[in-house]
PDB file of N, CA and C in Angstrom:
ATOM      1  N   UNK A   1      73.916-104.858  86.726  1.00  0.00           N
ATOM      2  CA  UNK A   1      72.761-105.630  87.144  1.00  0.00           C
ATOM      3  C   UNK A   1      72.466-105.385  88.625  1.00  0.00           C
ATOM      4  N   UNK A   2      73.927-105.501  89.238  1.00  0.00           N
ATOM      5  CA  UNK A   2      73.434-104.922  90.506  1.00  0.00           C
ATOM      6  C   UNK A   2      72.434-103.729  91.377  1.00  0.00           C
ATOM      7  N   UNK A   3      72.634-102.708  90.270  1.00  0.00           N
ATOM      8  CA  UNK A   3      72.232-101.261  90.686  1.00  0.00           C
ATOM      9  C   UNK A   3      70.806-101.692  90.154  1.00  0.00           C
ATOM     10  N   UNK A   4      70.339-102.098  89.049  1.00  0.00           N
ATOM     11  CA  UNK A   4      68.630-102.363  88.366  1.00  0.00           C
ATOM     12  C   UNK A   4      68.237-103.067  90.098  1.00  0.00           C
ATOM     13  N   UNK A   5      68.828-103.920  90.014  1.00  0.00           N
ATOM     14  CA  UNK A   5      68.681-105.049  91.473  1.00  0.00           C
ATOM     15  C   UNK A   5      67.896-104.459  92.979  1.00  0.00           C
ATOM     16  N   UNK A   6      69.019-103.130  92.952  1.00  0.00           N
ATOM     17  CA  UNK A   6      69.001-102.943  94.153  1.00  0.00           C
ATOM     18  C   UNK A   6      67.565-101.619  93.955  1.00  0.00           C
ATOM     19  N   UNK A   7      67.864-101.150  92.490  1.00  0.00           N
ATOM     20  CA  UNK A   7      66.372 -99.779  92.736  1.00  0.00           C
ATOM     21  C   UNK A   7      65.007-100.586  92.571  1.00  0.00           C
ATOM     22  N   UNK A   8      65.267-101.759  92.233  1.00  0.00           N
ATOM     23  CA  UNK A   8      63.983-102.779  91.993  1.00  0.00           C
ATOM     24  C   UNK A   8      63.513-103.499  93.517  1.00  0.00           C
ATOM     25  N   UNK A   9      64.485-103.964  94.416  1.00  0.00           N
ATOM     26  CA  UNK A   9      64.039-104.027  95.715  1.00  0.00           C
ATOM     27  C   UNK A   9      63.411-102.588  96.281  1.00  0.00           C
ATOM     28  N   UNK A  10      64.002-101.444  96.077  1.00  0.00           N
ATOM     29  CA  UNK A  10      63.114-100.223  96.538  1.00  0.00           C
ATOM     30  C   UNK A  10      61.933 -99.868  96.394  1.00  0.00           C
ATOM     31  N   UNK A  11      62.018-100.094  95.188  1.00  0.00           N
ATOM     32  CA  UNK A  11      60.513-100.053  94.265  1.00  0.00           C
ATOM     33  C   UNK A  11      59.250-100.802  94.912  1.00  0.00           C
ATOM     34  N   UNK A  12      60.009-102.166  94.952  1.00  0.00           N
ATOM     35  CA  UNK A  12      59.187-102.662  95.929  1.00  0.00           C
ATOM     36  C   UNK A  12      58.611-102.710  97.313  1.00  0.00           C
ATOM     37  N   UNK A  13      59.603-102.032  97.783  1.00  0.00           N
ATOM     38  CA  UNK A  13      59.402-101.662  99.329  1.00  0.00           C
ATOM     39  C   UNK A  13      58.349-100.420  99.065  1.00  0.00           C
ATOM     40  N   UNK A  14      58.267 -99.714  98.607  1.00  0.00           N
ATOM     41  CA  UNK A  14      57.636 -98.489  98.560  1.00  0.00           C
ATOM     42  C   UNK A  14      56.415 -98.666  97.875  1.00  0.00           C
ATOM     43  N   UNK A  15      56.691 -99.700  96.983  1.00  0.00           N
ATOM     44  CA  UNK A  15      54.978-100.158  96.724  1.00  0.00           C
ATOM     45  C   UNK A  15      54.586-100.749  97.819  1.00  0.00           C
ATOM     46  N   UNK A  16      54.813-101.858  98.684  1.00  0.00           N
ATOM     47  CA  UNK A  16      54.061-102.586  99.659  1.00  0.00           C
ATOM     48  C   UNK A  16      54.144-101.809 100.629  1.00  0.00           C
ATOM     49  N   UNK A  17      54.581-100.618 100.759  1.00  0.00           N
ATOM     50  CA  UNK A  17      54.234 -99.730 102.193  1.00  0.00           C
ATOM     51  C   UNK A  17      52.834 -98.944 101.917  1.00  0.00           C
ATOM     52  N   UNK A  18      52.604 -98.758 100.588  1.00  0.00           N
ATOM     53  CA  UNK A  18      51.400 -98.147 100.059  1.00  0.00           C
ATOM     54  C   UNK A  18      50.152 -98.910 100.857  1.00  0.00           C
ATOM     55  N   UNK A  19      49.010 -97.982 100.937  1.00  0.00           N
ATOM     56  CA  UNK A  19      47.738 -98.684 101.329  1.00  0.00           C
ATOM     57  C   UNK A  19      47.393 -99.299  99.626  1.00  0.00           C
ATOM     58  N   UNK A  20      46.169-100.378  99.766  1.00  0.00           N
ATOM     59  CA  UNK A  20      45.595-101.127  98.759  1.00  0.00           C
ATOM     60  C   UNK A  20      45.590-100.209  97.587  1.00  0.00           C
ATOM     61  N   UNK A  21      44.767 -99.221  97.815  1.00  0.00           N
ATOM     62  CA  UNK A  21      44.156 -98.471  97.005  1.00  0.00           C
ATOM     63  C   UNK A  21      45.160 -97.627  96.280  1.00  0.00           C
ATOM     64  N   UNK A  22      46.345 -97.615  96.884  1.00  0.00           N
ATOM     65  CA  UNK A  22      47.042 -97.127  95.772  1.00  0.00           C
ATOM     66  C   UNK A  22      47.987 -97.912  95.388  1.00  0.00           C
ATOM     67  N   UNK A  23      48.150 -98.875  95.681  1.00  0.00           N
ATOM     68  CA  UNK A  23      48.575 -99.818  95.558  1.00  0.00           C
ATOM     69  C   UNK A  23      48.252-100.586  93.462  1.00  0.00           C
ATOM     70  N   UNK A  24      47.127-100.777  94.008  1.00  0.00           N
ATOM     71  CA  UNK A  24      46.073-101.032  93.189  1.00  0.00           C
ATOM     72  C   UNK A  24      45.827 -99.822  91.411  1.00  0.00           C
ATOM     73  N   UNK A  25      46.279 -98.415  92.097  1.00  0.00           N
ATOM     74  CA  UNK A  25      46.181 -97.190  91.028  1.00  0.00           C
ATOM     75  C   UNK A  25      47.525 -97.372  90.657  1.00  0.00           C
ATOM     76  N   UNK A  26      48.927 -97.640  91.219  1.00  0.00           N
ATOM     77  CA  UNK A  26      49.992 -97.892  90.681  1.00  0.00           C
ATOM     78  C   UNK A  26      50.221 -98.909  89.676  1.00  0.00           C
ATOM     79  N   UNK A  27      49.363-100.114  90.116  1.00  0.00           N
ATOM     80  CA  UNK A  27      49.835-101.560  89.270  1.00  0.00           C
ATOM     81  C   UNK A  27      49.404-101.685  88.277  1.00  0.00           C
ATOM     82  N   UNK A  28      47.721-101.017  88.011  1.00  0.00           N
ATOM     83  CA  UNK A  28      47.102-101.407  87.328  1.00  0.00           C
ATOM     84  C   UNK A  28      47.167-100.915  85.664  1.00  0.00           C
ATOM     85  N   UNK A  29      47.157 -99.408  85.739  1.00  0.00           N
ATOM     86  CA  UNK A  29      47.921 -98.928  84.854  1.00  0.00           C
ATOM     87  C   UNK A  29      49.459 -99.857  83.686  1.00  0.00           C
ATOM     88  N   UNK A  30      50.409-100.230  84.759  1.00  0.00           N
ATOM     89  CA  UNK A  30      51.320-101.030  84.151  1.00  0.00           C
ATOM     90  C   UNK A  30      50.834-102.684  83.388  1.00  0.00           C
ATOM     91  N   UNK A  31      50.028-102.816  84.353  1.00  0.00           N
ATOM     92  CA  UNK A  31      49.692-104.417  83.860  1.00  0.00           C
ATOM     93  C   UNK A  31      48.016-104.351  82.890  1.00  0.00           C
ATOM     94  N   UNK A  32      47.687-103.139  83.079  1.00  0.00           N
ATOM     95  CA  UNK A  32      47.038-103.138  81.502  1.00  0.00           C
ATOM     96  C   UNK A  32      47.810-102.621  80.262  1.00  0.00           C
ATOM     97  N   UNK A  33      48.390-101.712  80.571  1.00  0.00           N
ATOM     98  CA  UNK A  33      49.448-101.327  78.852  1.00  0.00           C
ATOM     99  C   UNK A  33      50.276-103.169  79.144  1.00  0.00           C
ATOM    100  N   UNK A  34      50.368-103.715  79.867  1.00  0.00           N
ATOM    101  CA  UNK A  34      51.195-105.070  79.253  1.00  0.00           C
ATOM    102  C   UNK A  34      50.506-106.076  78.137  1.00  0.00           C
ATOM    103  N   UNK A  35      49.719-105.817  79.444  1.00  0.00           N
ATOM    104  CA  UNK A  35      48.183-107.000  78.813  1.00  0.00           C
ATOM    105  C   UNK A  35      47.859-106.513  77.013  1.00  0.00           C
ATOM    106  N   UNK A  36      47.439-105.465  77.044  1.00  0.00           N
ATOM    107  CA  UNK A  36      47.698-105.088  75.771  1.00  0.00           C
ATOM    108  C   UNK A  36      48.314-105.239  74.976  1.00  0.00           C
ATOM    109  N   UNK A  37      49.386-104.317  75.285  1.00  0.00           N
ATOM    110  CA  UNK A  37      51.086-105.026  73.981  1.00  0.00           C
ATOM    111  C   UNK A  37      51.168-106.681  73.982  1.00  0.00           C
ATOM    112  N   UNK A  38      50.720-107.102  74.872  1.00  0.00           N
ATOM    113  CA  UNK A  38      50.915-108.950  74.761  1.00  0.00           C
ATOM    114  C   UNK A  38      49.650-108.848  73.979  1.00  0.00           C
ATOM    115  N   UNK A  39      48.704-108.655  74.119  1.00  0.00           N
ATOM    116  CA  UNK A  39      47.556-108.915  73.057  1.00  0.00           C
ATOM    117  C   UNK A  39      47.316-108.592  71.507  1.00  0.00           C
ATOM    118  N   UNK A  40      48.213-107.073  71.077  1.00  0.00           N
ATOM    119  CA  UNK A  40      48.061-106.788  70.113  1.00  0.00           C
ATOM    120  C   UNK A  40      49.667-107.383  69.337  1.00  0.00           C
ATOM    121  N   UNK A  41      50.744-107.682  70.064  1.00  0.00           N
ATOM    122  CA  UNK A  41      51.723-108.619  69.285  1.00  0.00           C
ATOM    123  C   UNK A  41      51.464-110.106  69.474  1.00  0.00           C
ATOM    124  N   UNK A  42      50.175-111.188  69.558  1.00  0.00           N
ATOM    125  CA  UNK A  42      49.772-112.125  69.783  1.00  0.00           C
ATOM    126  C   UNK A  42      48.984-111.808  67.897  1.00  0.00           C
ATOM    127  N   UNK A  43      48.175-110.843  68.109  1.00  0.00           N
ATOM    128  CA  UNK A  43      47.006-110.703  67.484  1.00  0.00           C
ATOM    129  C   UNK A  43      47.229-110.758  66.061  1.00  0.00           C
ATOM    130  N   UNK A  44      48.891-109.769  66.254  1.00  0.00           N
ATOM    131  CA  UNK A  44      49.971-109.954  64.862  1.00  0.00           C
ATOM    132  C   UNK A  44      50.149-110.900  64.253  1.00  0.00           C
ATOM    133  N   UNK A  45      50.721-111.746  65.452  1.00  0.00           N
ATOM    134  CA  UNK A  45      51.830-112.793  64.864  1.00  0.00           C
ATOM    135  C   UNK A  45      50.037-113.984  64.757  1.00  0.00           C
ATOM    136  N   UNK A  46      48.859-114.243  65.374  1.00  0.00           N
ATOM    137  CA  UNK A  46      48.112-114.789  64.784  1.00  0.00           C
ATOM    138  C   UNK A  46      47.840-114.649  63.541  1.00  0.00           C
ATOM    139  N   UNK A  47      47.832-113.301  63.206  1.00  0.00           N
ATOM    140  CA  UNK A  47      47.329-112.744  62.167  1.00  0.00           C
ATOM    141  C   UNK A  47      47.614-113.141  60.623  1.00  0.00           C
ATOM    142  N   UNK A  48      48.970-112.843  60.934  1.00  0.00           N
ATOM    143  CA  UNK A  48      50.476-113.633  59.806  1.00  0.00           C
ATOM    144  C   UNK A  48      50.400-114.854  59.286  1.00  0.00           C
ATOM    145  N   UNK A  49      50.233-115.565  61.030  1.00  0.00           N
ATOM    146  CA  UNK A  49      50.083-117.030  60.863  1.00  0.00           C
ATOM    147  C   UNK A  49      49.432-117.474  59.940  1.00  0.00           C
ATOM    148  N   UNK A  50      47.737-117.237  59.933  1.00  0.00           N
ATOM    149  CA  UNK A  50      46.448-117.466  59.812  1.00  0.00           C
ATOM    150  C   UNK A  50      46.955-117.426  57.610  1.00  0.00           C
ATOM    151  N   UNK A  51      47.172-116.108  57.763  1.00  0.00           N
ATOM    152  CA  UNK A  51      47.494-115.270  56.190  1.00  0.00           C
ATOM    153  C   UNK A  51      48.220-116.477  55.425  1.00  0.00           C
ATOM    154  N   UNK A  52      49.322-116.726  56.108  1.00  0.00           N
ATOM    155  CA  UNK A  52      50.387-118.150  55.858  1.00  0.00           C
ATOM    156  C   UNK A  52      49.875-118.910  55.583  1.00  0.00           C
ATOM    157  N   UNK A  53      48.943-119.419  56.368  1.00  0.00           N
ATOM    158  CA  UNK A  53      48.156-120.950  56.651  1.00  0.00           C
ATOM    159  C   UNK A  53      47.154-121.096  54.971  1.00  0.00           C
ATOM    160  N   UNK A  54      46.837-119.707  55.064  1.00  0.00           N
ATOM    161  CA  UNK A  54      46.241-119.394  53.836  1.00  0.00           C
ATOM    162  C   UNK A  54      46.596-119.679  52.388  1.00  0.00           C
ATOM    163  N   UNK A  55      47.577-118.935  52.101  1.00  0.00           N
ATOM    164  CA  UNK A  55      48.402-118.859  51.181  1.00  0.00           C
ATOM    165  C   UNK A  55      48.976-120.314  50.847  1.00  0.00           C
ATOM    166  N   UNK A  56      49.701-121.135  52.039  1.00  0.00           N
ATOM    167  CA  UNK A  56      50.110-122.487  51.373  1.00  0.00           C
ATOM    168  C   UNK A  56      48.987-123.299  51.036  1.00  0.00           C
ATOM    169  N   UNK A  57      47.374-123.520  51.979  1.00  0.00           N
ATOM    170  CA  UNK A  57      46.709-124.170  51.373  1.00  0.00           C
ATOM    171  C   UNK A  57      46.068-123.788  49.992  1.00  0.00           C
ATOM    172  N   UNK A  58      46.081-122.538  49.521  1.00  0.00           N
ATOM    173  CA  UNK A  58      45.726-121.774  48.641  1.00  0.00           C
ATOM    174  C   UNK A  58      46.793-122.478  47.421  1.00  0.00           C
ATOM    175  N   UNK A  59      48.216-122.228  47.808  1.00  0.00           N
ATOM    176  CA  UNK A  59      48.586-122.698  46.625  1.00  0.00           C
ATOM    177  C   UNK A  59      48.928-124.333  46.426  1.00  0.00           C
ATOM    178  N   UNK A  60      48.644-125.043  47.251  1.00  0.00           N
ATOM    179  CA  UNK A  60      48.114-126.751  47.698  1.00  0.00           C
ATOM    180  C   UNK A  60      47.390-126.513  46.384  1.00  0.00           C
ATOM    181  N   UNK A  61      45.860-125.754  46.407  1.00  0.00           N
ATOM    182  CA  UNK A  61      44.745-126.335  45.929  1.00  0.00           C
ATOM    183  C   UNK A  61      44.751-126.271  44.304  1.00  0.00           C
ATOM    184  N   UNK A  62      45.834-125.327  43.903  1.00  0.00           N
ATOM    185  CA  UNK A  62      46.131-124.758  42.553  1.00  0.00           C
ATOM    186  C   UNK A  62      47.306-125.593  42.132  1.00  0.00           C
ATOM    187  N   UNK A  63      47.876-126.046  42.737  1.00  0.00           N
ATOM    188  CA  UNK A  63      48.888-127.383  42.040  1.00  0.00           C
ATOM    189  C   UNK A  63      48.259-128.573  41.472  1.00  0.00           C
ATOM    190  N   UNK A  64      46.842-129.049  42.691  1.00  0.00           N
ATOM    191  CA  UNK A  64      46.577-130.367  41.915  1.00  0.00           C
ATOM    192  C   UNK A  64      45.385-130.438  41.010  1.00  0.00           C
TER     193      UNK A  64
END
């Protein structure tokens, strides 16, 4: 943990020595593929949900 620790303080130093602008071309890249994968495993597990939600009221309506 130590060593992740210590190349992750670097990382950071060497990003904030950057001007904005690349600053900005470094981050953005990462925090849109995040934004994404958080959106399309959200979109999943809504998805499932929704299907679920379905299915039990579905078979609710065929019991009574």
């Amino acid at each position: 943990m130590g060593g992740f620790l210590s190349w992750w303080d670097g990382v950071e130093l060497w990003l904030t020595g950057l001007p904005f602008v690349a600053q900005t071309a470094v981050v953005m890249p990462v925090v849109l593929a995040l934004a994404y994968g958080m959106a399309v495993l959200l979109d999943g597990a809504l998805g499932n949900g929704i299907r679920v939600l379905r299915r039990v009221r579905h078979d609710d309506e065929d019991s009574t």
